[in-house]
N, C-alpha and C. Protein backbone atom coordinates (compact mmCIF):
# COMPACT_ATOMS: atom_id res chain seq x y z
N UNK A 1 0.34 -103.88 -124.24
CA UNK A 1 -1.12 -103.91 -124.17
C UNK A 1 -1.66 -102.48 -124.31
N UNK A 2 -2.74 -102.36 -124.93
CA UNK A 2 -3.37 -101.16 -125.33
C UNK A 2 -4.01 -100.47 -123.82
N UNK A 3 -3.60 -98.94 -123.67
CA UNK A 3 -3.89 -99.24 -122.62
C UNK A 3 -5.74 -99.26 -122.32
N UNK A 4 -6.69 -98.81 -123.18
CA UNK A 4 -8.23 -98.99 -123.13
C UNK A 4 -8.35 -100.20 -123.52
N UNK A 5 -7.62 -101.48 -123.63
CA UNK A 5 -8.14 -102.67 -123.89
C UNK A 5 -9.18 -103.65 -123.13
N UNK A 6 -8.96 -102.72 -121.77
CA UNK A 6 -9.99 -103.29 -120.84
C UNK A 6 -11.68 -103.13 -121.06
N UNK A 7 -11.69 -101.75 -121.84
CA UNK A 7 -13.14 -101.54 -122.69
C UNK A 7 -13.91 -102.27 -122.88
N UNK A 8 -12.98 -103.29 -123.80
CA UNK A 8 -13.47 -104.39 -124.39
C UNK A 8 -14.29 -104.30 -125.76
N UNK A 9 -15.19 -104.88 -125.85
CA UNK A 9 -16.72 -104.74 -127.15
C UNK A 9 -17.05 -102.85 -126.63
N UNK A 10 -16.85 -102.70 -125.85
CA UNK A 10 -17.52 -101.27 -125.57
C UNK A 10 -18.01 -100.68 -124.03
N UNK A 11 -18.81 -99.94 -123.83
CA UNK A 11 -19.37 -99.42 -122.66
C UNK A 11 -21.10 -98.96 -123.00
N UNK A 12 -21.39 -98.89 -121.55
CA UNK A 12 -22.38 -98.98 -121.59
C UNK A 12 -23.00 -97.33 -121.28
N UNK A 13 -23.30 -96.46 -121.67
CA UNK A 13 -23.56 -94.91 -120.99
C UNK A 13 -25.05 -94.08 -121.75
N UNK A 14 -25.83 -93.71 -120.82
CA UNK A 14 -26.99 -93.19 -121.23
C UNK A 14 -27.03 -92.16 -120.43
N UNK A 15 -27.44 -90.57 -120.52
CA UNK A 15 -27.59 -89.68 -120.28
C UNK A 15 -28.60 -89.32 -119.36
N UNK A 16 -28.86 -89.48 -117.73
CA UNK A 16 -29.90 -89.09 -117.52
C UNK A 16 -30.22 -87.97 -117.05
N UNK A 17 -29.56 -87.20 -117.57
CA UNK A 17 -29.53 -85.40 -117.49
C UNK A 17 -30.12 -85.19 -115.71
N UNK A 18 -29.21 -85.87 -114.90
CA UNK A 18 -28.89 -85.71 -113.60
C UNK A 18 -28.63 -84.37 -112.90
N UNK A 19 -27.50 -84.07 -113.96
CA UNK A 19 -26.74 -82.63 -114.06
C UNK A 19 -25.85 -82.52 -112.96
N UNK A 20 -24.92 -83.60 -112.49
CA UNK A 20 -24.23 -83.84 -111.61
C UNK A 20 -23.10 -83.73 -112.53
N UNK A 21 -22.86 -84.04 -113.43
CA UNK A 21 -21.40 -83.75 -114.05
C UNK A 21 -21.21 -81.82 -114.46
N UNK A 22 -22.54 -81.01 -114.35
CA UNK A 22 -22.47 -79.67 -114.58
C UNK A 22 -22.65 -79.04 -113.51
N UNK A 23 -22.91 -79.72 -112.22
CA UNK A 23 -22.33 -79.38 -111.08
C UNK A 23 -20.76 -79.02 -110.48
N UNK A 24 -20.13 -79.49 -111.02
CA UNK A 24 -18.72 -79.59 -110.88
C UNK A 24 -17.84 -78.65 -111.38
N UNK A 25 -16.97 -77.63 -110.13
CA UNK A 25 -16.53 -76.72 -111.20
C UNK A 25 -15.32 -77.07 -111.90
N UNK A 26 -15.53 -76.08 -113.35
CA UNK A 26 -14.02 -76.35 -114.27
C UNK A 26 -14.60 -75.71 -115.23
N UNK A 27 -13.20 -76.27 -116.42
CA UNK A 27 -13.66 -75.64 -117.93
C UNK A 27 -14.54 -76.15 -118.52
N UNK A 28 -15.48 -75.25 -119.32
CA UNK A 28 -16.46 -75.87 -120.44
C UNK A 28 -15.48 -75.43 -121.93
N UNK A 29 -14.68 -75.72 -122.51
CA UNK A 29 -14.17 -75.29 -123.83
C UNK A 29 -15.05 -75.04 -124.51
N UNK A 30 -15.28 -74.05 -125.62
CA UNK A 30 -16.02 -73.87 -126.61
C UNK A 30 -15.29 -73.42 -127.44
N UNK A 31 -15.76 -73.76 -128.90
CA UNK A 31 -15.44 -73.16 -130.09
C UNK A 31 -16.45 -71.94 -130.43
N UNK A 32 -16.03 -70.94 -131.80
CA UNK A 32 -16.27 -70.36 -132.01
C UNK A 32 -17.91 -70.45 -132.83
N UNK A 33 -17.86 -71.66 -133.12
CA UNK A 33 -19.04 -72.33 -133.84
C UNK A 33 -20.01 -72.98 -132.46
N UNK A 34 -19.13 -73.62 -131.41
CA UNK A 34 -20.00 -73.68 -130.15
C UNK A 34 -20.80 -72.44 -129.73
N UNK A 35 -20.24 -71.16 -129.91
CA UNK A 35 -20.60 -69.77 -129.35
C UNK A 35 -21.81 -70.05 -130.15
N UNK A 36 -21.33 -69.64 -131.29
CA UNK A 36 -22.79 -69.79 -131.87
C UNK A 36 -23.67 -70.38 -132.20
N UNK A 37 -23.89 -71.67 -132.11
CA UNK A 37 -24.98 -72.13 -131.70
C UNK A 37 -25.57 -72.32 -131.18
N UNK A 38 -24.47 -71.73 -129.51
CA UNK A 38 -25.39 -71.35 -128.34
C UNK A 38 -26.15 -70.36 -127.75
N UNK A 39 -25.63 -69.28 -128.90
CA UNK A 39 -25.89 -68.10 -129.20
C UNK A 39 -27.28 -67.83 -129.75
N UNK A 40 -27.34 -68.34 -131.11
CA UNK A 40 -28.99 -68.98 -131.74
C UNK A 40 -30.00 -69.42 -131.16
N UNK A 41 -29.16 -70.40 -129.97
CA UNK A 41 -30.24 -71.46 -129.71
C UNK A 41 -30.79 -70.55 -128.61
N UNK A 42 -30.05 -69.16 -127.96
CA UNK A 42 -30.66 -68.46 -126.76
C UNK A 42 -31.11 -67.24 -127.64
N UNK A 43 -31.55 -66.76 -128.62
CA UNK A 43 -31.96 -66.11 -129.27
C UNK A 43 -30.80 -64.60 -128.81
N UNK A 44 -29.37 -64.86 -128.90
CA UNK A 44 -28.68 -63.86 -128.98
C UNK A 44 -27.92 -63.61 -130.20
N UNK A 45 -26.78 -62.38 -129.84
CA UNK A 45 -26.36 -62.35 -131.40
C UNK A 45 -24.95 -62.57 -130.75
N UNK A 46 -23.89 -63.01 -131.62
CA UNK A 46 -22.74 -63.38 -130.81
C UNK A 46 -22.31 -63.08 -130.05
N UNK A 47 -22.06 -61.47 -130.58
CA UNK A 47 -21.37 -60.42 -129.30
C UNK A 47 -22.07 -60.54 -127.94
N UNK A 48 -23.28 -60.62 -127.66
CA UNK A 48 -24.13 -60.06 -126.70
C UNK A 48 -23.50 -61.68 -125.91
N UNK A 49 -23.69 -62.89 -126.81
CA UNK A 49 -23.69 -64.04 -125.84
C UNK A 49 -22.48 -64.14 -125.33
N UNK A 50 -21.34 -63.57 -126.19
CA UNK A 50 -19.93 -63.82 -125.71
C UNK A 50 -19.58 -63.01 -124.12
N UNK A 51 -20.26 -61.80 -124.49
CA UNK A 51 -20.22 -60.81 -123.12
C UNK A 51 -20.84 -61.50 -122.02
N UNK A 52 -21.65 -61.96 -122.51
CA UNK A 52 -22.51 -62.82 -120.96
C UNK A 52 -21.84 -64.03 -121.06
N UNK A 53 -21.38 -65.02 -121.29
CA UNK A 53 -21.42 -66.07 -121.21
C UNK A 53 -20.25 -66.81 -121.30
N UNK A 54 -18.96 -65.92 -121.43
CA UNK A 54 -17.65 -66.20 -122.19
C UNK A 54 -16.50 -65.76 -121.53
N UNK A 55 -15.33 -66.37 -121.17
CA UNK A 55 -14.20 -65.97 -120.30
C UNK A 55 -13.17 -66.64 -121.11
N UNK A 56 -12.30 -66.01 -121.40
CA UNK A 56 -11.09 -66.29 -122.01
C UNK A 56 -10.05 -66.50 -121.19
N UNK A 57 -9.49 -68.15 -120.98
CA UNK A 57 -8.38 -68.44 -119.96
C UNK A 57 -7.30 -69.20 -121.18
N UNK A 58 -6.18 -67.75 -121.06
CA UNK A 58 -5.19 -68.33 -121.90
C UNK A 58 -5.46 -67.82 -123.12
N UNK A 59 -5.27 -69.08 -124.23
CA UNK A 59 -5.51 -69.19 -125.80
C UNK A 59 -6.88 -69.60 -126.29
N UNK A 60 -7.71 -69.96 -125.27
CA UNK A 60 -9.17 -70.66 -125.12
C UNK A 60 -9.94 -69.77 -124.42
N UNK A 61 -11.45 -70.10 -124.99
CA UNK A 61 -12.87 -69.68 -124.23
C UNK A 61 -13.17 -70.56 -123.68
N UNK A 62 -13.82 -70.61 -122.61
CA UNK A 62 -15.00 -71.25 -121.86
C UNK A 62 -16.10 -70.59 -121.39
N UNK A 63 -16.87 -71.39 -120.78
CA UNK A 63 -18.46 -70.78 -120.61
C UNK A 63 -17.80 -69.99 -119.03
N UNK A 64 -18.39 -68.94 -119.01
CA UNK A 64 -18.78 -68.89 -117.19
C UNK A 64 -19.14 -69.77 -116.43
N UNK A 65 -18.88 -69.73 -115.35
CA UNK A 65 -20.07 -70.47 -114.66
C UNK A 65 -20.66 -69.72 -113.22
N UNK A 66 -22.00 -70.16 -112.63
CA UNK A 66 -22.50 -69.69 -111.74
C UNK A 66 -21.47 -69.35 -110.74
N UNK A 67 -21.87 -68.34 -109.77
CA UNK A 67 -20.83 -68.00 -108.82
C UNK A 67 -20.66 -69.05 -107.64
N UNK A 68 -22.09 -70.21 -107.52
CA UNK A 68 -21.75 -71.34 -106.34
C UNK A 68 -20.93 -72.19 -107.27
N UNK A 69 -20.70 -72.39 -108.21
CA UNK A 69 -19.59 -73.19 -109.39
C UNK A 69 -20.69 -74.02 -110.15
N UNK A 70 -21.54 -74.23 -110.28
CA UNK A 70 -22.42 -75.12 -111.42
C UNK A 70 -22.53 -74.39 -112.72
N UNK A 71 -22.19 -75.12 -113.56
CA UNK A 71 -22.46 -74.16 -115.44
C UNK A 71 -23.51 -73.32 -115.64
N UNK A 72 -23.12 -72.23 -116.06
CA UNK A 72 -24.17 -71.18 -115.81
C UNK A 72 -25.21 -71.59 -116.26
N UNK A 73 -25.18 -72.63 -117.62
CA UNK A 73 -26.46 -73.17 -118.34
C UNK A 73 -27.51 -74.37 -117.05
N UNK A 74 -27.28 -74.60 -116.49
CA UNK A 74 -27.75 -75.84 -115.54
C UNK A 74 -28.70 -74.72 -114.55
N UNK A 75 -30.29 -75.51 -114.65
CA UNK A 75 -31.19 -74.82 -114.25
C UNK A 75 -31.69 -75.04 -113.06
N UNK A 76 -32.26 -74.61 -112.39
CA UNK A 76 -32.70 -74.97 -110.81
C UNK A 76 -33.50 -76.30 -110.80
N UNK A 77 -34.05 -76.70 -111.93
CA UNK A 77 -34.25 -78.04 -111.80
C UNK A 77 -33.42 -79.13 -111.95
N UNK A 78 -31.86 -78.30 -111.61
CA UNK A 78 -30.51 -79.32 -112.06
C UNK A 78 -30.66 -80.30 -113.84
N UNK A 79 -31.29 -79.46 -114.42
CA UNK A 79 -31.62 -79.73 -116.12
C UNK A 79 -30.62 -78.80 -116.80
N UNK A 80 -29.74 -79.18 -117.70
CA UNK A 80 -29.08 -78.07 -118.89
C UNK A 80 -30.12 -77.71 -119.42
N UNK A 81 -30.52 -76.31 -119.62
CA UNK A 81 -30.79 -75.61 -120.39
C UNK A 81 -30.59 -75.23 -121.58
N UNK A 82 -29.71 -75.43 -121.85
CA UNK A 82 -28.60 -75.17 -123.68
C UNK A 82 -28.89 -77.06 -123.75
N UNK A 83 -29.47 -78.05 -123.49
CA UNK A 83 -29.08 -79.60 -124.14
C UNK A 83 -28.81 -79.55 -125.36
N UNK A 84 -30.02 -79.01 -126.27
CA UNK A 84 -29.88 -79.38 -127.74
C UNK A 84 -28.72 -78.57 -128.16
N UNK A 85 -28.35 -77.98 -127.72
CA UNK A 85 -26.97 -77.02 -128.19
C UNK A 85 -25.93 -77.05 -127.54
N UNK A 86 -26.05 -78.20 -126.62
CA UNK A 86 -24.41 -77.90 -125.63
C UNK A 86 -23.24 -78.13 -126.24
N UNK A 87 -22.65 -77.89 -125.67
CA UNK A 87 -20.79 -78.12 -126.70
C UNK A 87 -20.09 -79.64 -126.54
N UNK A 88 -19.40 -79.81 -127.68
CA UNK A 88 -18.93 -80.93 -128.02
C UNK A 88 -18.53 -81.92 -126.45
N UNK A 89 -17.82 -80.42 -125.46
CA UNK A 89 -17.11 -81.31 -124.29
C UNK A 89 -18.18 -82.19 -123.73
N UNK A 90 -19.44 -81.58 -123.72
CA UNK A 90 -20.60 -81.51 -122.81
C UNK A 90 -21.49 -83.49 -123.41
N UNK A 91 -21.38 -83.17 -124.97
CA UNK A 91 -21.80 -84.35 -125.92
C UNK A 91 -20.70 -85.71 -125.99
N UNK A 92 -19.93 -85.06 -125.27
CA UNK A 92 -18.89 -86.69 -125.40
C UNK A 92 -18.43 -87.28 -123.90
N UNK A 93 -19.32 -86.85 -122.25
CA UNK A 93 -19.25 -86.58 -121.41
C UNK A 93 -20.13 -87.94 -122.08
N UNK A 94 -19.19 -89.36 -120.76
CA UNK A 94 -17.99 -89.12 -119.91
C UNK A 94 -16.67 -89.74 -121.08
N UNK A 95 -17.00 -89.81 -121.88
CA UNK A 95 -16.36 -90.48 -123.04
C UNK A 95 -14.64 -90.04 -122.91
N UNK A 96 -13.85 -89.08 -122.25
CA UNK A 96 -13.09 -88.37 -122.32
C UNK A 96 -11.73 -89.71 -121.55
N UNK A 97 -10.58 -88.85 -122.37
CA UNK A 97 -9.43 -89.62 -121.80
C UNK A 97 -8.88 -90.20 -120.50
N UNK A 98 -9.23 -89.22 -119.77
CA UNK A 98 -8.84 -89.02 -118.69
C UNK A 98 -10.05 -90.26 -117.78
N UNK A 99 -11.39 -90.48 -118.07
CA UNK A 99 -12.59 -91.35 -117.86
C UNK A 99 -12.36 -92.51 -118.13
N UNK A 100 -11.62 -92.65 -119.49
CA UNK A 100 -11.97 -94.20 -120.14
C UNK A 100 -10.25 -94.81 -119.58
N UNK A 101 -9.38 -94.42 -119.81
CA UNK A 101 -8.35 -95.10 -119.40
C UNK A 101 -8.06 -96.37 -118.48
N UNK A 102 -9.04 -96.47 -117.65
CA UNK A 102 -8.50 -97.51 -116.68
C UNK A 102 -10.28 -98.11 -116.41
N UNK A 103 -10.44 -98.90 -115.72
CA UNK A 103 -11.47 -99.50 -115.13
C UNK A 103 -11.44 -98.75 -113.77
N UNK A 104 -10.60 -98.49 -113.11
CA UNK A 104 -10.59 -97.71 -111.49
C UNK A 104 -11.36 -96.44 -111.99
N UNK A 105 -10.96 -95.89 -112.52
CA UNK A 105 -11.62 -94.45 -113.14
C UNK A 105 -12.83 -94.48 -113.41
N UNK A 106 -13.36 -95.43 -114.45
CA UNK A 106 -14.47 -95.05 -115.17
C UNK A 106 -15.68 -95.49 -113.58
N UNK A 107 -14.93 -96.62 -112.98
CA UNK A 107 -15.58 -97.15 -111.59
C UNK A 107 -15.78 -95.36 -110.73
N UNK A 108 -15.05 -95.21 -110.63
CA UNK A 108 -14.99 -94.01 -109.80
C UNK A 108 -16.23 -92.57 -110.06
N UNK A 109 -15.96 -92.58 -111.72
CA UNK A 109 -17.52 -91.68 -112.11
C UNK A 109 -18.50 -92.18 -112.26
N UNK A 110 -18.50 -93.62 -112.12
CA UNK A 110 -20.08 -94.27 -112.21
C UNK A 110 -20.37 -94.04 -110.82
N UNK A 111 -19.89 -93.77 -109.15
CA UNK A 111 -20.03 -93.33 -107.67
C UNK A 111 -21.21 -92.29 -107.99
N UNK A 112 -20.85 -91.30 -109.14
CA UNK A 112 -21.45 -89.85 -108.96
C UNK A 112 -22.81 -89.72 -110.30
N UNK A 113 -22.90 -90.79 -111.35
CA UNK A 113 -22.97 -90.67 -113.05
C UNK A 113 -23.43 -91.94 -112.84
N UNK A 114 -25.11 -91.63 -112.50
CA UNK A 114 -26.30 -92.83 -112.71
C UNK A 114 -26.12 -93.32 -114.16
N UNK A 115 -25.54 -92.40 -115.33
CA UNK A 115 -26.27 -93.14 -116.61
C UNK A 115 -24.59 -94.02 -117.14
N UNK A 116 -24.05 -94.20 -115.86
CA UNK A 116 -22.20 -94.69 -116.35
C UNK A 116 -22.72 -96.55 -116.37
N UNK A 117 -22.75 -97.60 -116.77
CA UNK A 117 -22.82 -98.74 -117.35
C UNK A 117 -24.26 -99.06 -117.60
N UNK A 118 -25.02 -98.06 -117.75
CA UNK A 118 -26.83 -97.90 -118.33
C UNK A 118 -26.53 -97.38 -119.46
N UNK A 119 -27.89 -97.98 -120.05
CA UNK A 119 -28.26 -96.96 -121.75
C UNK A 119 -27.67 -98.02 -122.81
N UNK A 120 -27.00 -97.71 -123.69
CA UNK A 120 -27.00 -97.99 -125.14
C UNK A 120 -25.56 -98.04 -125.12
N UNK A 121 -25.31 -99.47 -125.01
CA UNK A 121 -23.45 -99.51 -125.61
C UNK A 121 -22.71 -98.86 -126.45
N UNK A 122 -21.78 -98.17 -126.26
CA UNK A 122 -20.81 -97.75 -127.41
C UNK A 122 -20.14 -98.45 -127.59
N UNK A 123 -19.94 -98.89 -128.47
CA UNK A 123 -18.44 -99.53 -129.06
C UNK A 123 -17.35 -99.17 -128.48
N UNK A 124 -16.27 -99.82 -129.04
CA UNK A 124 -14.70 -99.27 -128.66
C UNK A 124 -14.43 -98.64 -129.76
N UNK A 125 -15.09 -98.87 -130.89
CA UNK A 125 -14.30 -98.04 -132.09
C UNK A 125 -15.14 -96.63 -132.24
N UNK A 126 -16.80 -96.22 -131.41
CA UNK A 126 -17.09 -95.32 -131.36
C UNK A 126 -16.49 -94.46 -130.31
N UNK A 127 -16.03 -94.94 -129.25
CA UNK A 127 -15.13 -94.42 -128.46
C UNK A 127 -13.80 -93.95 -128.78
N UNK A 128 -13.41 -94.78 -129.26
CA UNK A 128 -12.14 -94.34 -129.64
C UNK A 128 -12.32 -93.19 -130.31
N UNK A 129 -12.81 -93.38 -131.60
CA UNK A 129 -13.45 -91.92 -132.55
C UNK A 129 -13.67 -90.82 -131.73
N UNK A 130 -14.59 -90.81 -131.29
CA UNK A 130 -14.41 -89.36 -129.68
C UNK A 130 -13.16 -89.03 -129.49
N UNK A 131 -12.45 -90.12 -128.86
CA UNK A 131 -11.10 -89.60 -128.26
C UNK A 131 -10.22 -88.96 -129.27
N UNK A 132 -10.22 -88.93 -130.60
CA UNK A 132 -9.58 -89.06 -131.41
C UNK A 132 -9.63 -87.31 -131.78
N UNK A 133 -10.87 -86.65 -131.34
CA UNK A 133 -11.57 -85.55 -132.06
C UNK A 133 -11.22 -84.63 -131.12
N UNK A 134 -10.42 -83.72 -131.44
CA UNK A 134 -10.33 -81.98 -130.57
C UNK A 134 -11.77 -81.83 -129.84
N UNK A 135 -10.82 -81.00 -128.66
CA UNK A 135 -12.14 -80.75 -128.11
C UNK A 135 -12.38 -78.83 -128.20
């Protein structure tokens, strides 16, 4: 048995920019093309955004984040600030492997993730496609 077969036709997930999942500390991965469009979209020039905004763990970048642990982009109105430009990890949230695998799981981030069986069904084959794509 597949193990996301429990999916089914799809899921249900709508975004209500809560900002409870950018509360949480960890990695934000970015690409080099993420830099810069987050770069643009804050009216910097790469270098300047990489210096502020950029930590290299390992072979990878990620964003900083605030020193209480929330993404440095997430604003006192608990709103991302970078939305129209956030990075791929940020755009396929909660879509991720580790989320969709089981029904216990995905149960478990809908506890914290108002928009987890709200909003606009995805498919299983748009899901899957996500999973399928580097992050």
């Amino acid at each position: 048995m597949d193990e996301r077969e429990w999916i089914g036709e799809g899921l249900r997930f709508g975004c209500t920019q809560c900002g409870h999942c950018c509360s949480i500390p960890g990695f934000v991965w970015v690409t080099e093309a993420e830099a810069a469009a987050l770069a643009t979209h804050l009216g910097l020039s790469l270098d300047a955004f990489g210096r502020r905004y950029l930590r290299r763990v390992g072979d990878r970048v990620s964003l900083v984040e605030r020193s209480d642990g929330p993404c440095i982009f997430l604003g006192e109105d608990r709103r991302c600030t970078v939305y129209a430009a956030r990075p791929r990890q940020c755009r396929t949230f909660p879509f991720w492997p580790g989320l969709v695998n089981s029904p216990e799981t995905w149960a478990a981030v809908k506890e914290t993730c108002p928009g987890i069986d709200s909003g606009p069904l995805h498919s299983r084959a748009e899901i899957e496609a996500t999973l399928r794509k580097p992050t």
